[in-house]
N, C-alpha and C. Protein backbone atom coordinates (compact mmCIF):
# COMPACT_ATOMS: atom_id res chain seq x y z
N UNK A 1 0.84 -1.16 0.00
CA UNK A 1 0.00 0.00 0.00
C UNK A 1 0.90 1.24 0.00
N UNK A 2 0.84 2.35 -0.84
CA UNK A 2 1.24 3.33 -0.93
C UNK A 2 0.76 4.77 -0.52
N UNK A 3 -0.82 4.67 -0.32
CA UNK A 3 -1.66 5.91 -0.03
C UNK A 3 -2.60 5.36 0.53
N UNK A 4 -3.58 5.92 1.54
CA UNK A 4 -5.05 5.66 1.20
C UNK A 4 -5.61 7.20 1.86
N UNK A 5 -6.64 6.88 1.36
CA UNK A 5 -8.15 7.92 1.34
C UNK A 5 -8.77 7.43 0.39
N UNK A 6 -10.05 8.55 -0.01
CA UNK A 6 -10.88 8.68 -0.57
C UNK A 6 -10.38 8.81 -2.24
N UNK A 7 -11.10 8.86 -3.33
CA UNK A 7 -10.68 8.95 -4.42
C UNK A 7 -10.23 11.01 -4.29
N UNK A 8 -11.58 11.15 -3.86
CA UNK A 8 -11.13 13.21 -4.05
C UNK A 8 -10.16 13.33 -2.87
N UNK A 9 -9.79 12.82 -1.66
CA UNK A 9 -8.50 13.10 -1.25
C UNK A 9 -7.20 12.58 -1.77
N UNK A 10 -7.23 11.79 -2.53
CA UNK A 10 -5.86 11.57 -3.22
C UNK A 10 -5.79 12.41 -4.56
N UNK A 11 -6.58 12.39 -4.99
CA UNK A 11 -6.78 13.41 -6.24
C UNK A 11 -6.03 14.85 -5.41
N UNK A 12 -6.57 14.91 -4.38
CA UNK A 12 -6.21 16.53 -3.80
C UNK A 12 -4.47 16.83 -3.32
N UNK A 13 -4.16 15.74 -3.74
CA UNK A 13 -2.84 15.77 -3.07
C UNK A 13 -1.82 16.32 -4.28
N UNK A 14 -2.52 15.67 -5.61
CA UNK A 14 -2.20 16.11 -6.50
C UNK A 14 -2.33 17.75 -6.77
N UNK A 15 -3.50 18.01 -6.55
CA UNK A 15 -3.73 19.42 -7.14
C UNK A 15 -4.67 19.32 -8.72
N UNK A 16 -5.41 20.80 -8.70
CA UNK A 16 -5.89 21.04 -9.99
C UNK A 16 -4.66 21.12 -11.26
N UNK A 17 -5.00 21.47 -12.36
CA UNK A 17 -4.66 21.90 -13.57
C UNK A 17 -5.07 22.60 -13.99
N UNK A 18 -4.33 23.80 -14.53
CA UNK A 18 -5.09 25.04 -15.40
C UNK A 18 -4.46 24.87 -17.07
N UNK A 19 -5.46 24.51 -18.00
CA UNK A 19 -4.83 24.27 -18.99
C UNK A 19 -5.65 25.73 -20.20
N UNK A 20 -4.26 26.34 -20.86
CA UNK A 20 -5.42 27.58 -21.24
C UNK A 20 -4.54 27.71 -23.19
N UNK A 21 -5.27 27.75 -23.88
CA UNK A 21 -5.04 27.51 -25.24
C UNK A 21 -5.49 29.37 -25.98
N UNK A 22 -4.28 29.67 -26.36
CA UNK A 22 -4.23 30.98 -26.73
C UNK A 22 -4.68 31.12 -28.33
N UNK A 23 -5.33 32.58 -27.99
CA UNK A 23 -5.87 33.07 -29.67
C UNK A 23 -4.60 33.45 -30.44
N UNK A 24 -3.92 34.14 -29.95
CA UNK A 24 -2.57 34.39 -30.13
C UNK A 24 -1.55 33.78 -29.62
N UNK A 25 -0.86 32.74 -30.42
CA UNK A 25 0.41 32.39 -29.99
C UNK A 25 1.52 33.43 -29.77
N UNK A 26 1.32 34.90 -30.31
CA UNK A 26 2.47 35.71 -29.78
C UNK A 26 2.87 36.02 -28.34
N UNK A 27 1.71 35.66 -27.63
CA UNK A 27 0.89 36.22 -26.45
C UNK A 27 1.63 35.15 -25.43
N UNK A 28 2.12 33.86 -25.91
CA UNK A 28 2.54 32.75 -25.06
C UNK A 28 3.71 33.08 -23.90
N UNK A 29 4.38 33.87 -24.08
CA UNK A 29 5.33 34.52 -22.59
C UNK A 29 5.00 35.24 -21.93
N UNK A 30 4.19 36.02 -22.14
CA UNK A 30 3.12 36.68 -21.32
C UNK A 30 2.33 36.09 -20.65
N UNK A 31 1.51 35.28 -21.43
CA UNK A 31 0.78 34.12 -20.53
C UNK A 31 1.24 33.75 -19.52
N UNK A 32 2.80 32.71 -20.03
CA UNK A 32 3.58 32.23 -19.34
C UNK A 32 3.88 32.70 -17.97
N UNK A 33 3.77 34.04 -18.00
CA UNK A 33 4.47 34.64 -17.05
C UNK A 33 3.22 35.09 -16.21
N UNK A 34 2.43 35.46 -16.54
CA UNK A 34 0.95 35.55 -15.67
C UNK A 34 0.75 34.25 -15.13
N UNK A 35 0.88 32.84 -15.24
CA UNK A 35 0.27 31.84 -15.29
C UNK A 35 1.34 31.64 -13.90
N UNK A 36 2.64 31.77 -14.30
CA UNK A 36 3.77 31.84 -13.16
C UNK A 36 3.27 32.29 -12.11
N UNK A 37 3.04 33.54 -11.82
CA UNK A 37 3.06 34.48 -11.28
C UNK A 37 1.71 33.55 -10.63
N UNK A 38 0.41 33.26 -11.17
CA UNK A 38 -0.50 32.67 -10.45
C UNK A 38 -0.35 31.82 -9.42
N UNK A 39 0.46 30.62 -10.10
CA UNK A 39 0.22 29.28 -9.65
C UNK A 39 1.53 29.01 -8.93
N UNK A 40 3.31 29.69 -9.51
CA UNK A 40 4.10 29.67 -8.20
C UNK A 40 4.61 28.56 -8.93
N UNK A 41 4.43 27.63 -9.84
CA UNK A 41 5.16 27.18 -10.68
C UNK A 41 5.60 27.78 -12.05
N UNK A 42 6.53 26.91 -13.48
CA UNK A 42 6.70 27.60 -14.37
C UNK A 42 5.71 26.12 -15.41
N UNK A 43 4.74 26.95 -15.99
CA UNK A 43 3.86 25.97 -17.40
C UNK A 43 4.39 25.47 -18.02
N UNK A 44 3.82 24.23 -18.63
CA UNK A 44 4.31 23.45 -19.72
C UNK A 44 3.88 23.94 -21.00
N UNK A 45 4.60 24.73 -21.77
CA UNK A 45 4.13 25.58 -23.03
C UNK A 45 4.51 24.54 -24.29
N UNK A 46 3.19 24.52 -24.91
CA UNK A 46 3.45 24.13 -26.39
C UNK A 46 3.34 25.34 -27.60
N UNK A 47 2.89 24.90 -28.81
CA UNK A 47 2.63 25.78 -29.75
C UNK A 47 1.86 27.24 -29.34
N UNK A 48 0.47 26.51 -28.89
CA UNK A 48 -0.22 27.84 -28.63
C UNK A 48 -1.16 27.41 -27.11
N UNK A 49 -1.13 26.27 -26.25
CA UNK A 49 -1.24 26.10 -25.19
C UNK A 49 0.05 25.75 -24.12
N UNK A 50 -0.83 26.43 -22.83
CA UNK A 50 -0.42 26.28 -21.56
C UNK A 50 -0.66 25.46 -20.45
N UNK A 51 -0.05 24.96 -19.78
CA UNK A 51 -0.68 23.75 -18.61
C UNK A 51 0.53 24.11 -17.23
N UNK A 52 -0.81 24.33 -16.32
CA UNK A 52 0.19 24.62 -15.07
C UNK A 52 -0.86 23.80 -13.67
N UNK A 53 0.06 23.72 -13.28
CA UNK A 53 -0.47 22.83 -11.62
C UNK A 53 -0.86 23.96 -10.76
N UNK A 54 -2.46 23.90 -10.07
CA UNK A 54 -2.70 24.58 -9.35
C UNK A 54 -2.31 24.38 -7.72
N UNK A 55 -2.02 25.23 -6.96
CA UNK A 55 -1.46 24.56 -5.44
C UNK A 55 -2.86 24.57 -4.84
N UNK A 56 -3.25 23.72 -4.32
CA UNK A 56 -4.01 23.63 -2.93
C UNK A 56 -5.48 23.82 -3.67
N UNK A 57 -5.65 24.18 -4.81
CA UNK A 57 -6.95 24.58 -4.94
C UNK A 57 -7.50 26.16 -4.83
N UNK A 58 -8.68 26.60 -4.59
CA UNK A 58 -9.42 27.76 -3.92
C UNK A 58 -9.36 28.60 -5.86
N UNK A 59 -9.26 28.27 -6.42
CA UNK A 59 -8.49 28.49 -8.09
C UNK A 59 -10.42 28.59 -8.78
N UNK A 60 -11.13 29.60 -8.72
CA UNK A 60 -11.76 30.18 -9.67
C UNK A 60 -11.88 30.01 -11.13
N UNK A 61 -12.67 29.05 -12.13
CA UNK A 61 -12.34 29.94 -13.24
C UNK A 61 -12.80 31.28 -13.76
N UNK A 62 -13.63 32.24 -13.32
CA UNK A 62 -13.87 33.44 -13.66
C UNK A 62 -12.41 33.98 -13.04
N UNK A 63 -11.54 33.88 -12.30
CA UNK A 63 -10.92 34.76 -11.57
C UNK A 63 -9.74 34.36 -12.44
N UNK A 64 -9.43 33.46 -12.82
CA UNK A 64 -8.23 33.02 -13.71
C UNK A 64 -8.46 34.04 -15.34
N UNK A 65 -9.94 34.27 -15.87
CA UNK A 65 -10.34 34.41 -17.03
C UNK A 65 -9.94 36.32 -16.45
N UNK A 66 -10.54 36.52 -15.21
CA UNK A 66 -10.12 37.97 -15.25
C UNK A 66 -8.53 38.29 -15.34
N UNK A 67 -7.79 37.39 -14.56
CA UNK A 67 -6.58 37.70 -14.37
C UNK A 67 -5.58 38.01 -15.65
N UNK A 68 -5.88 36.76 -16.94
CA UNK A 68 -6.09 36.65 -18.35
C UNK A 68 -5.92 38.06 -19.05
N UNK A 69 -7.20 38.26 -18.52
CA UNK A 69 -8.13 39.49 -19.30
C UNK A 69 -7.35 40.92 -18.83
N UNK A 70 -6.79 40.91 -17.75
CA UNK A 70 -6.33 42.02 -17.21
C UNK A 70 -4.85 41.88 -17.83
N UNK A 71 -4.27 41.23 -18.08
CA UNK A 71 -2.43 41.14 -18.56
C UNK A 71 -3.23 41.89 -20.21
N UNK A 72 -4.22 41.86 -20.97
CA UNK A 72 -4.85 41.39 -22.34
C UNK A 72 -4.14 40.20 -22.90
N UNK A 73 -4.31 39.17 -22.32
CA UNK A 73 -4.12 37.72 -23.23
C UNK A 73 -6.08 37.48 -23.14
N UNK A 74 -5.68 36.89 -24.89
CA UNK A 74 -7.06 36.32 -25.26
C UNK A 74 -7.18 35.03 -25.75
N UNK A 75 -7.81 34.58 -24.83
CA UNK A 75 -7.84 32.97 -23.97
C UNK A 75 -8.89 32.13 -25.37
N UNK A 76 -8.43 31.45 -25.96
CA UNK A 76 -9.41 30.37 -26.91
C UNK A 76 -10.17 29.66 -26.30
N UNK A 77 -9.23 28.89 -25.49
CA UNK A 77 -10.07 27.82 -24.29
C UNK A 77 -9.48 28.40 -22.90
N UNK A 78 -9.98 27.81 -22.28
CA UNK A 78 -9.76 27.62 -20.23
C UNK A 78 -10.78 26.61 -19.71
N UNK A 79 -9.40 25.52 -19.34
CA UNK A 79 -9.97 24.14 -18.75
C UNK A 79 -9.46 24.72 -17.24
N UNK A 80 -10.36 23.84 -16.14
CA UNK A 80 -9.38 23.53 -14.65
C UNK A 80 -9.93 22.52 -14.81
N UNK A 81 -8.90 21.59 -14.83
CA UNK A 81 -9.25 20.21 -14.39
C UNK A 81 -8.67 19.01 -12.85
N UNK A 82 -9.60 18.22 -12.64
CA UNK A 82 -9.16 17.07 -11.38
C UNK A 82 -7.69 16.40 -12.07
N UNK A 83 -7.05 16.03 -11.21
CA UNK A 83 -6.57 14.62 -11.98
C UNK A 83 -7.11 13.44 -12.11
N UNK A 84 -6.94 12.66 -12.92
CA UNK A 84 -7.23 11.07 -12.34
C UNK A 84 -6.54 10.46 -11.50
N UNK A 85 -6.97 9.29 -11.14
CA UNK A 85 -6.69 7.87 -10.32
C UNK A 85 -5.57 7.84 -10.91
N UNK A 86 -5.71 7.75 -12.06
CA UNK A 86 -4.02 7.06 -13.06
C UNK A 86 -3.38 7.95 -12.60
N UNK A 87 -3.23 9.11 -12.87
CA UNK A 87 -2.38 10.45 -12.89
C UNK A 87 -1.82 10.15 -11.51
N UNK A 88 -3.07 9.99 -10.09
CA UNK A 88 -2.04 9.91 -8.57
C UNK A 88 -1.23 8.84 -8.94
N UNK A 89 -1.44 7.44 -9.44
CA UNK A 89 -1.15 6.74 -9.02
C UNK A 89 0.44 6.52 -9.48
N UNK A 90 0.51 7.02 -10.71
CA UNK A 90 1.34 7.74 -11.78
C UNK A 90 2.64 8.51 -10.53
N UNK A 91 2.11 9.81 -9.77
CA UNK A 91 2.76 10.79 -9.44
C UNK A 91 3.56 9.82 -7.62
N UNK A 92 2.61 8.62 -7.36
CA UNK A 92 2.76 8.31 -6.07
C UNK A 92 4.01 7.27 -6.17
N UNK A 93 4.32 6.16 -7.65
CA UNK A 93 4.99 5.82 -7.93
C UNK A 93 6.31 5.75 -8.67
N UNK A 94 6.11 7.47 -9.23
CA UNK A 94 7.46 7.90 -9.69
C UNK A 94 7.40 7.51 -11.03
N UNK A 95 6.11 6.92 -11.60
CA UNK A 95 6.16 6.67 -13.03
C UNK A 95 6.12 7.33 -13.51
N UNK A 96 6.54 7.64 -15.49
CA UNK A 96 5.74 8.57 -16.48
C UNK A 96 4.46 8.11 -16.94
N UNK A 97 4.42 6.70 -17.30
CA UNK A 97 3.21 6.21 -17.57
C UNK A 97 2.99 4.83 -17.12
N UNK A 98 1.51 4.55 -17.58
CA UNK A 98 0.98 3.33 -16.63
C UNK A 98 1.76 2.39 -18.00
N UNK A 99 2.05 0.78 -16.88
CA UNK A 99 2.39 -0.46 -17.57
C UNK A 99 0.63 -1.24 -17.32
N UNK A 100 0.49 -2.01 -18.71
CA UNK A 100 -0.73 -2.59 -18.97
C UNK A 100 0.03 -3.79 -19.32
């Protein structure tokens, strides 16, 4: 045994995700750097999306969309998402991915 609780307390140990997909890819270090500045980590930037780990929760999405809105980055999408089961189980064992 490696953990126990509930499914939403192990999920919580993980933390949310803020994943936010830009109208403008010029806009992506800016983001970057708002998204920093949010969450206290640095995002995983691709082409024209962002993905950052939220700490602890209490994470709004209207308040993320204002924060956005106030740098002027213009947001395509804005996910917050749980993790999964896989994902803890993933983060509790030091894996990258699951063996099937």
């Amino acid at each position: 045994m490696i953990a126990t609780g509930t499914p939403d307390e192990l999920k919580a140990t993980i933390g949310d995700r803020l994943d936010v997909e830009l109208e403008d890819p010029a806009a992506l270090d800016t983001a970057a750097t708002v998204l920093k500045t949010l969450a206290g980590t640095d995002p995983t930037v691709t082409a024209d999306r962002l993905s950052v780990a939220l700490p602890g929760g209490g994470f709004r999405l209207f308040d993320v969309m204002r924060v956005l809105d106030r740098a002027g980055i213009a947001a395509a999408d804005v996910r917050l998402r749980r993790p999964t089961l896989d994902e803890v189980f993933l983060r509790l064992t030091d894996r990258k991915e699951l063996v099937r």
